[in-house]
Protein backbone atom coordinates (compact mmCIF):
# COMPACT_ATOMS: atom_id res chain seq x y z
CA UNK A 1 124.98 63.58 111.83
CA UNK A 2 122.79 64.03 114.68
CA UNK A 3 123.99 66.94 116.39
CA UNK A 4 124.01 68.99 113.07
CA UNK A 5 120.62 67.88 112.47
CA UNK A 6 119.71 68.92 115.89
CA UNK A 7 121.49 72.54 115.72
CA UNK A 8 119.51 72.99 112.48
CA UNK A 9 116.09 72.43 113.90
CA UNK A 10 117.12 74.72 117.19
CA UNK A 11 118.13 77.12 114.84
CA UNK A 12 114.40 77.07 112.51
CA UNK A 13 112.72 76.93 115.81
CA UNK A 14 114.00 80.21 117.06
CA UNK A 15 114.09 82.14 113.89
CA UNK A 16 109.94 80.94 113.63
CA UNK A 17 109.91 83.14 116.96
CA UNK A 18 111.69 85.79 115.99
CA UNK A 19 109.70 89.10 115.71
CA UNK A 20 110.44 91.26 112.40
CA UNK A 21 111.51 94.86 112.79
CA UNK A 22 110.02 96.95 110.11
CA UNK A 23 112.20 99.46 108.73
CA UNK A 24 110.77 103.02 108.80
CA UNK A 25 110.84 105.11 105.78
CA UNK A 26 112.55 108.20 106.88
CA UNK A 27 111.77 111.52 105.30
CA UNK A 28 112.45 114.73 105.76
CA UNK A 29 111.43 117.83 103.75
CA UNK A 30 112.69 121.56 103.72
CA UNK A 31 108.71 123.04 103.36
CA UNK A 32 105.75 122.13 105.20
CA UNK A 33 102.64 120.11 103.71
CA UNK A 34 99.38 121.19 103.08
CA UNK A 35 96.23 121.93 105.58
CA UNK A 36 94.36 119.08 106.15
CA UNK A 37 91.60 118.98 103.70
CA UNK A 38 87.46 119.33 104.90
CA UNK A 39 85.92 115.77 103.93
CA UNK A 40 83.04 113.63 105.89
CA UNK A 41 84.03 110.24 106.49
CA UNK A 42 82.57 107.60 104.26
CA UNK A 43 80.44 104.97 105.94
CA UNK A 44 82.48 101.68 107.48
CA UNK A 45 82.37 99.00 105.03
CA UNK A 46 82.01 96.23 107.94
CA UNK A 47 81.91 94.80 111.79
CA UNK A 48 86.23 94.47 112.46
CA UNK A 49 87.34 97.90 110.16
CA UNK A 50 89.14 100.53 111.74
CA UNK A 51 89.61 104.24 110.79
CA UNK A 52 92.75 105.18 109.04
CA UNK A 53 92.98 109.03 108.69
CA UNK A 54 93.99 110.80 105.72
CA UNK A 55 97.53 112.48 105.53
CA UNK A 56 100.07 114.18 103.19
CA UNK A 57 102.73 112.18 102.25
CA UNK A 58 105.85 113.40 100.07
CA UNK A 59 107.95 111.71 97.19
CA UNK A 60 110.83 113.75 95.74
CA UNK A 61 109.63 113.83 91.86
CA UNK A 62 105.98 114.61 92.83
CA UNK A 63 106.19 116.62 96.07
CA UNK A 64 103.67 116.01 98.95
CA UNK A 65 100.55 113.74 97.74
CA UNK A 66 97.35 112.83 99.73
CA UNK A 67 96.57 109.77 100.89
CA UNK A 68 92.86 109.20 101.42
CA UNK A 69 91.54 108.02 104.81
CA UNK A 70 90.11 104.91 104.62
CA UNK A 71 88.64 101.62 106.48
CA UNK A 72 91.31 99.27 107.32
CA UNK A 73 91.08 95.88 108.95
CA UNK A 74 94.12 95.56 111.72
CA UNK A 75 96.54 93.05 112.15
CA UNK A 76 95.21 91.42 115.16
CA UNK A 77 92.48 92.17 117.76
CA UNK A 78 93.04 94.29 120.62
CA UNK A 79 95.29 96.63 117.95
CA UNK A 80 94.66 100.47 117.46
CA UNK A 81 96.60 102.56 114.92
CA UNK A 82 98.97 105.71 115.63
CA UNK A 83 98.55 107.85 112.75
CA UNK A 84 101.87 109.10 110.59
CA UNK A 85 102.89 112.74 111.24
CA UNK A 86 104.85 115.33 110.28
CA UNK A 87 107.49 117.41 112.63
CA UNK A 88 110.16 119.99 112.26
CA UNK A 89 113.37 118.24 113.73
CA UNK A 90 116.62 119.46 113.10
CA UNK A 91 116.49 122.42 109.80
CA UNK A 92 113.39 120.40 108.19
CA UNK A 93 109.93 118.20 108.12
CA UNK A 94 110.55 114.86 109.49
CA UNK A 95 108.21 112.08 109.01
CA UNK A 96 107.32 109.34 111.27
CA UNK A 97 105.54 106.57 109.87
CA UNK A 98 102.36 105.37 111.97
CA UNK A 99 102.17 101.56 113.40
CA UNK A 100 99.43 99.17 115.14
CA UNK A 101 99.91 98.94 119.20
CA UNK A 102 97.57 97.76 121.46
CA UNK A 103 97.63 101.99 122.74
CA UNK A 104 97.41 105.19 120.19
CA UNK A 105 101.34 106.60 120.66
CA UNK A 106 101.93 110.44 120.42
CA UNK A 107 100.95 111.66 116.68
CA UNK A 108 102.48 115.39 116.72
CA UNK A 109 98.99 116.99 118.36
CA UNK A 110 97.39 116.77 115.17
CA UNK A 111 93.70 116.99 114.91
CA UNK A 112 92.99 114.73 112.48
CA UNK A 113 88.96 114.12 113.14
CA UNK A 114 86.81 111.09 113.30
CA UNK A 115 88.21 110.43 116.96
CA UNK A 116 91.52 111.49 116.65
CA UNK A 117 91.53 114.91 118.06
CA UNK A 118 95.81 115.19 118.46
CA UNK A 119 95.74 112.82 121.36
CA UNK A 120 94.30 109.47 121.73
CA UNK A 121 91.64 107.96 120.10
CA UNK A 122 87.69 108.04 120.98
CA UNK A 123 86.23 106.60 117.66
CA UNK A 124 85.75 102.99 119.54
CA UNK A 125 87.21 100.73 121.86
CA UNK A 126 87.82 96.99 121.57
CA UNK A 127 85.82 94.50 124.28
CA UNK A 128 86.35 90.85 124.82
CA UNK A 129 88.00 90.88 120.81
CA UNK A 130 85.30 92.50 119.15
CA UNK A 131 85.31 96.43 118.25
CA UNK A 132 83.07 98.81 119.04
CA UNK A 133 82.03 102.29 117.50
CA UNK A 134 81.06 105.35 118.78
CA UNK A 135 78.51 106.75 116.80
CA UNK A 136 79.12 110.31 117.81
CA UNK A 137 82.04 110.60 115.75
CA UNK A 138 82.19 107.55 113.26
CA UNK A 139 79.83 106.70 110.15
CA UNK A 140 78.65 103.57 110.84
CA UNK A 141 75.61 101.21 109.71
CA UNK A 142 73.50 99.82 112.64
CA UNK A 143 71.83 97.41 110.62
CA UNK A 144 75.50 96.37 109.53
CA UNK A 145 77.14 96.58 112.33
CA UNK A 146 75.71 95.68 116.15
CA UNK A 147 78.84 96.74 118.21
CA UNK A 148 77.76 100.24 118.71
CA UNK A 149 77.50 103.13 121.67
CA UNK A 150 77.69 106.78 121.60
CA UNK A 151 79.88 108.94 123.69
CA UNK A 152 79.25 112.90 123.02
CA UNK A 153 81.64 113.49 125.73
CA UNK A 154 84.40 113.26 123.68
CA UNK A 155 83.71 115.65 121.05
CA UNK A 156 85.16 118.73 122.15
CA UNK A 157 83.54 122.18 121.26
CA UNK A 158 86.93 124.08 119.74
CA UNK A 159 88.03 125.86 116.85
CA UNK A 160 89.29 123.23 114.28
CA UNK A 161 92.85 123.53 113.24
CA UNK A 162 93.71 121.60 109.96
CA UNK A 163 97.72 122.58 110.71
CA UNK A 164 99.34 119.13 109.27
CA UNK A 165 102.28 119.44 110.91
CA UNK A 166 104.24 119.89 114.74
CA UNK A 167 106.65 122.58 115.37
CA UNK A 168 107.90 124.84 112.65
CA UNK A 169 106.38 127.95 111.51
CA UNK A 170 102.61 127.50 112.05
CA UNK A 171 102.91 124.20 113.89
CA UNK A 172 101.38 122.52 116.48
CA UNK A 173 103.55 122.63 120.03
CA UNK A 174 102.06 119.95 121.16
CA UNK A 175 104.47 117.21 123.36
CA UNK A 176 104.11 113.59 124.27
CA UNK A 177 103.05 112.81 127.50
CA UNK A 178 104.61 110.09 129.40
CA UNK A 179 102.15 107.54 128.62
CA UNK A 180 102.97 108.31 124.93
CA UNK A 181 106.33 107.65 125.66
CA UNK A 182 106.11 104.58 127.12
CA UNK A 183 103.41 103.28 124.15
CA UNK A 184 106.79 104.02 121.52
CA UNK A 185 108.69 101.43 123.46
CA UNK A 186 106.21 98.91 123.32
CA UNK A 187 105.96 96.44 120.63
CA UNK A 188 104.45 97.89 117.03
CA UNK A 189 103.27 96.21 114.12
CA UNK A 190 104.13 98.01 110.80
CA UNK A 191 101.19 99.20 108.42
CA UNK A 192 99.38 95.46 106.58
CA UNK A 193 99.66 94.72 103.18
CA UNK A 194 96.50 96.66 102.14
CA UNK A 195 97.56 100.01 103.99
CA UNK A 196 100.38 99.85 101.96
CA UNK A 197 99.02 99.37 98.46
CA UNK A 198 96.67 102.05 99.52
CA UNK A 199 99.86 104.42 99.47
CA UNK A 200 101.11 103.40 96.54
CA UNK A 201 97.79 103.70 94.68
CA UNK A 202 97.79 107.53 95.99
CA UNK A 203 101.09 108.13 95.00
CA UNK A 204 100.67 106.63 91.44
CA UNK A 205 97.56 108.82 91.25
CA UNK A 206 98.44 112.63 89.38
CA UNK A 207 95.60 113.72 90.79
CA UNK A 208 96.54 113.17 94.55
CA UNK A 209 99.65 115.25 94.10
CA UNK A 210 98.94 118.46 95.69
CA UNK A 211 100.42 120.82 93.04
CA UNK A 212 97.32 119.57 90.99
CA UNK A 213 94.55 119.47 93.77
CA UNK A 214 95.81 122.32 95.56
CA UNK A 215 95.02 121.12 98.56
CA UNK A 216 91.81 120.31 98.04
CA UNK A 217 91.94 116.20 96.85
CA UNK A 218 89.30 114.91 94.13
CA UNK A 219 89.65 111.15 96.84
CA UNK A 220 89.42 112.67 100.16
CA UNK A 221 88.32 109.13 101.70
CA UNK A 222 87.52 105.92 100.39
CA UNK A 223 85.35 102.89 102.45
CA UNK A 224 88.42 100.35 101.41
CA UNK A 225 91.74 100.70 100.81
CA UNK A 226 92.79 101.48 97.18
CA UNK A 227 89.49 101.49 95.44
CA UNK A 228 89.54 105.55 93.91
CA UNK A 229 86.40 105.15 92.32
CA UNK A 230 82.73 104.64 92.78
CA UNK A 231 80.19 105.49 95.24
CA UNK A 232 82.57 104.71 97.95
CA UNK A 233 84.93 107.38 97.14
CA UNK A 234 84.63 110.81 99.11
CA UNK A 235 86.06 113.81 97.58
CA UNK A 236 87.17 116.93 99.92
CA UNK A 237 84.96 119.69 100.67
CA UNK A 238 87.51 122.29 100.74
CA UNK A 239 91.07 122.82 101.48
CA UNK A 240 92.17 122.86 104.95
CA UNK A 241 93.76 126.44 104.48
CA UNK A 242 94.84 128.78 101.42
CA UNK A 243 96.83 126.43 99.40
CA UNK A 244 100.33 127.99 98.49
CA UNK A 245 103.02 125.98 96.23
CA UNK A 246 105.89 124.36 97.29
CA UNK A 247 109.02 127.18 97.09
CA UNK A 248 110.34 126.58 93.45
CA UNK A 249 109.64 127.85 90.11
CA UNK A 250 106.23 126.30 88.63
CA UNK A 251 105.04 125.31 92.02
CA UNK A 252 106.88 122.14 92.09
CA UNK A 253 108.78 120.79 94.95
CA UNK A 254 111.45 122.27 95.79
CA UNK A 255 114.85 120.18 94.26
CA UNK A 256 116.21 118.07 96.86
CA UNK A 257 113.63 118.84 99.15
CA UNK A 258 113.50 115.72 100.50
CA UNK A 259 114.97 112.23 99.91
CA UNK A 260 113.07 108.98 101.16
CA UNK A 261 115.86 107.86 103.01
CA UNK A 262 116.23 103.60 102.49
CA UNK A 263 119.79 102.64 102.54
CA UNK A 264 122.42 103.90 104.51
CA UNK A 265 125.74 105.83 103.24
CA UNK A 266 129.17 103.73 102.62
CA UNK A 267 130.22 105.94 104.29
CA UNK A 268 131.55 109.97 105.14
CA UNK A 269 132.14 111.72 101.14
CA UNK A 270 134.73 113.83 102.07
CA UNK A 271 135.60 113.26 105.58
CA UNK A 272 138.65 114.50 106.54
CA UNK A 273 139.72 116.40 103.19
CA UNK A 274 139.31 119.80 104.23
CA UNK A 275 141.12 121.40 101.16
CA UNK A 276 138.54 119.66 98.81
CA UNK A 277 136.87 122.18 96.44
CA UNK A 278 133.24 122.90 96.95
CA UNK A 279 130.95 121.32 94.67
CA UNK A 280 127.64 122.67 95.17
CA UNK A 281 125.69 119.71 92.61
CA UNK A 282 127.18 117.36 94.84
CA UNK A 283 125.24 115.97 97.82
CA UNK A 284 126.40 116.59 101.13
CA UNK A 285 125.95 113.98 103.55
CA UNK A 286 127.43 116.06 106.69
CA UNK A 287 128.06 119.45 107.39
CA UNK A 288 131.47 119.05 107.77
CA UNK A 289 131.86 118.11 104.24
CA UNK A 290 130.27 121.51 103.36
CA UNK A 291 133.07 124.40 102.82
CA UNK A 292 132.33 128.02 104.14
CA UNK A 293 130.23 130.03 102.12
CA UNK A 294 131.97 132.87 100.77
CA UNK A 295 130.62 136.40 99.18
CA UNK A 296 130.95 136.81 95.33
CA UNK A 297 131.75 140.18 94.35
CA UNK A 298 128.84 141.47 92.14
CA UNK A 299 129.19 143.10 88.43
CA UNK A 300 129.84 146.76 88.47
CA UNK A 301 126.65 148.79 88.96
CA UNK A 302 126.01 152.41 87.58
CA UNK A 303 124.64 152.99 91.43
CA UNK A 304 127.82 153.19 93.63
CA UNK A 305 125.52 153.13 96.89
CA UNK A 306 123.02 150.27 95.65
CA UNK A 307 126.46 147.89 94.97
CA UNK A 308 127.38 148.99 98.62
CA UNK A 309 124.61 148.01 100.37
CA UNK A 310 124.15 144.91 97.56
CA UNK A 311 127.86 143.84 99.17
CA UNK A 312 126.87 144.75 103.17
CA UNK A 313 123.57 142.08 102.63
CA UNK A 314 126.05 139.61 100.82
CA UNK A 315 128.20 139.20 103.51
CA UNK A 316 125.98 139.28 106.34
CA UNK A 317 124.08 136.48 104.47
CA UNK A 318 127.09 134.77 104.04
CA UNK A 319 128.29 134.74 108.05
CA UNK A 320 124.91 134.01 108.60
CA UNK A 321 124.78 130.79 106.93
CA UNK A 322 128.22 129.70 108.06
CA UNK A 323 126.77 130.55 111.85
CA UNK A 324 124.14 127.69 110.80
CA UNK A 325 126.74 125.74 109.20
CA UNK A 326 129.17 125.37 112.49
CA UNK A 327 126.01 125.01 114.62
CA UNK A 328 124.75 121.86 112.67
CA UNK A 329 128.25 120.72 112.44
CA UNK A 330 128.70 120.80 116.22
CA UNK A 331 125.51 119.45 116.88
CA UNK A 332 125.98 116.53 114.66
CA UNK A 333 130.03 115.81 116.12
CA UNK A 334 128.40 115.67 119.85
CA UNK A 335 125.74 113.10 118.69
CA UNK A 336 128.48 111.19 116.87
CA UNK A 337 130.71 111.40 119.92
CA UNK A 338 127.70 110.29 122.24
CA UNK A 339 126.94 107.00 119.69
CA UNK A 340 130.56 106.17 120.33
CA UNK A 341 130.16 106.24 124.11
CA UNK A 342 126.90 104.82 123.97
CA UNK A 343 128.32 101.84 121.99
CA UNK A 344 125.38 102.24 119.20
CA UNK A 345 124.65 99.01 116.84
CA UNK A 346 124.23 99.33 113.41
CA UNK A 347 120.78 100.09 112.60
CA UNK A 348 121.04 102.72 115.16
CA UNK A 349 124.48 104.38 113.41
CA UNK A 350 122.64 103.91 109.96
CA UNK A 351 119.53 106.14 110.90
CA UNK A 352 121.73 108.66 112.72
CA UNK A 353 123.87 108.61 109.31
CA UNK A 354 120.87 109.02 107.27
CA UNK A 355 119.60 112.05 109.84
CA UNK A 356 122.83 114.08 109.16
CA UNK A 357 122.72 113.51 106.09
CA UNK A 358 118.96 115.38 105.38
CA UNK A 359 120.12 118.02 108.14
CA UNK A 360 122.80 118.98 105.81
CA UNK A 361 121.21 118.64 102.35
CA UNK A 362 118.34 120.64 103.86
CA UNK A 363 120.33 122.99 104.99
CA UNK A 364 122.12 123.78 101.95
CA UNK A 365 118.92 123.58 99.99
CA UNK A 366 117.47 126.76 102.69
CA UNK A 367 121.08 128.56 102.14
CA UNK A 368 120.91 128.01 98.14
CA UNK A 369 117.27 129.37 98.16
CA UNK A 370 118.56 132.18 100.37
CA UNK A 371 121.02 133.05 98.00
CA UNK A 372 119.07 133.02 94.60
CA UNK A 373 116.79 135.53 96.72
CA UNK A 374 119.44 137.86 97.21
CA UNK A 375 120.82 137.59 93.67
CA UNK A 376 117.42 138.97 92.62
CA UNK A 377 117.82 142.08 94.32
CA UNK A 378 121.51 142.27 92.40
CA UNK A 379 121.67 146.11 91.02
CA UNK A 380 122.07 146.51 87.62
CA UNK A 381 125.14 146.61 85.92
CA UNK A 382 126.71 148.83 84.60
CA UNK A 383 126.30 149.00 80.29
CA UNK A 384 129.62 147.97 78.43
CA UNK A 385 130.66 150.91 76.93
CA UNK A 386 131.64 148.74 73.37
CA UNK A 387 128.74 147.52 72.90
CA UNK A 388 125.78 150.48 72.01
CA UNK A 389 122.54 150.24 74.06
């Protein structure tokens, strides 16, 4: 009975040790998000809180919602926070969740103010395990709070951009450097409990959703996390840019926009059933299971030359989007074939999965879209000569 006993207590002491790896929510969306919004920053509820900057996050019934900066106490001392961003990686938005690290990681270039200008951060420093602010760019309460110095330096006399977003149309082209790199290898803590009921508070919230602030949020910033209401709540100035819907009918996101990604696919729908039939209400989950597009031959037209040219756009369109579709499909066989090699583990053959997956539904989603666009510019038919008009 010993030696059991004794396995069992090695075994509790090294799962007590054992550091938790926080899974990522991965999600990618065909369309961009919003400008940042205009807002001041409300004033730091106490000595310990860090800043939190406000972002645009995206759930497939509401579209992209704001989440309001906010005060934030970290996980441990000596920990600074990377802020989430958006980037265009392969046919759509990708989103990558910010963490605590003892360094600010790359966060897409994005100038999201109050001492993150796109690269670093300047709103304080810790010291001996106590933080201090720098007044020149953070609202903070001397009498409240002692650990204090000002460094103008650091605010740099440019144009403002409130672009949301790196790479893309419009977006930022900014790169990590090689500290940044190295700062995404080191060890991260996820978001704390409060950051995250702070999310789901926004999300909950109609009014956050940007097809009903347009871009301009009634909560711009809050002093703590969740609280909406009172005299700590900050509303936006103005929107960060000309607010323009998402691309579907009503100005709702666009259907299958994006998918918060969670659990990986059993597996390959499809794979290796090339005869299969199309079936376009079905979702893809890799662009080999996606059959060539092929032109539909339109309704007689009383315009000879309009059908003509109606058929030429068709099936450039339609070579077009199988171009895209054998691109993606090559792209996604070498990274498959370089896993294999590579002798990937799970997790890591789960988010690839999951990656190919949104590639593909995105893609079919931009060639669907594509399509309906076209069809709009149909000519007319031609009357039915049994019926009377």
């Amino acid at each position: 009975m010993k030696r059991p006993f004794r396995t069992l207590l090695l075994a509790l002491f090294a799962l007590a040790f054992v550091e938790p790896v926080f899974a990522q929510l991965s999600v990618t969306v065909f369309f961009g998000p919003p400008a940042l919004p205009i807002y001041d920053q409300p004033i730091c509820p106490g000595d310990g809180f860090l800043w939190i900057p406000g972002y645009w996050a995206y759930d497939p019934d509401y579209g992209y919602y704001w989440v309001p900066g906010t005060w934030v106490e970290p996980p441990e001392p000596g920990y600074l926070w990377t802020p989430g961003w958006w980037g265009w990686e392969g046919g759509g938005f990708l989103f990558h969740e910010g963490y605590w690290a003892t360094e600010v990681g790359f966060y897409g270039g994005i100038n999201y103010g109050f001492g993150y200008f796109g690269d670093g951060f300047y709103g304080g420093r810790w010291d001996g395990g106590h933080f201090y602010y720098n007044r020149a760019v953070t609202n903070v309460n001397e009498t409240v709070v002692r650990n204090v110095y000002v460094d103008k330096t650091v605010v740099k006399n440019v144009t403002v951009n409130r672009v949301s977003y790196n790479g893309g149309e419009g977006g930022l082209a900014a790169r990590p450097t090689a500290r940044e790199q190295a700062v995404q290898q080191q060890r991260h803590i996820p978001p704390v409990a409060t950051q995250t009921q702070h999310v789901q508070a926004a999300r909950s919230n109609p009014q956050m959703r940007a097809e009903a602030n347009r871009g301009k949020p009634p909560v711009a910033a809050t002093s703590r996390p969740a609280e909406f209401g009172g005299r700590s709540v900050v509303a936006a100035k103005a929107e960060g840019a000309p607010y323009r819907p998402a691309p579907s009918h009503g100005g709702a996101p666009a259907a299958g926009g994006g998918r918060p990604v969670e659990t990986p696919n059993a597996g390959r729908s499809g794979e290796g059933n090339t005869s299969a039939p199309r079936n376009d209400n079905a979702a893809p989950t890799h662009a080999r299971d996606v059959q060539p597009h092929q032109a539909q031959p339109p309704a007689a037209s009383r315009d000879p030359r309009a059908q003509e040219q109606y058929q030429k756009q068709q099936q450039k369109l339609v070579e077009q989007q199988n171009k895209e579709h054998q691109k993606l499909q090559q792209q996604q066989e070498k990274e498959d074939q370089r896993a294999a090699k590579q002798n990937a583990n799970q997790q890591k053959q789960q988010q690839m999965e999951q990656r190919h997956q949104q590639q593909t539904q995105n893609l079919e989603q931009k060639h669907t879209q594509q399509q309906q666009q076209l069809q709009s510019k149909q000519p007319a038919p031609r009357p039915n000569p049994h019926k009377p008009e």
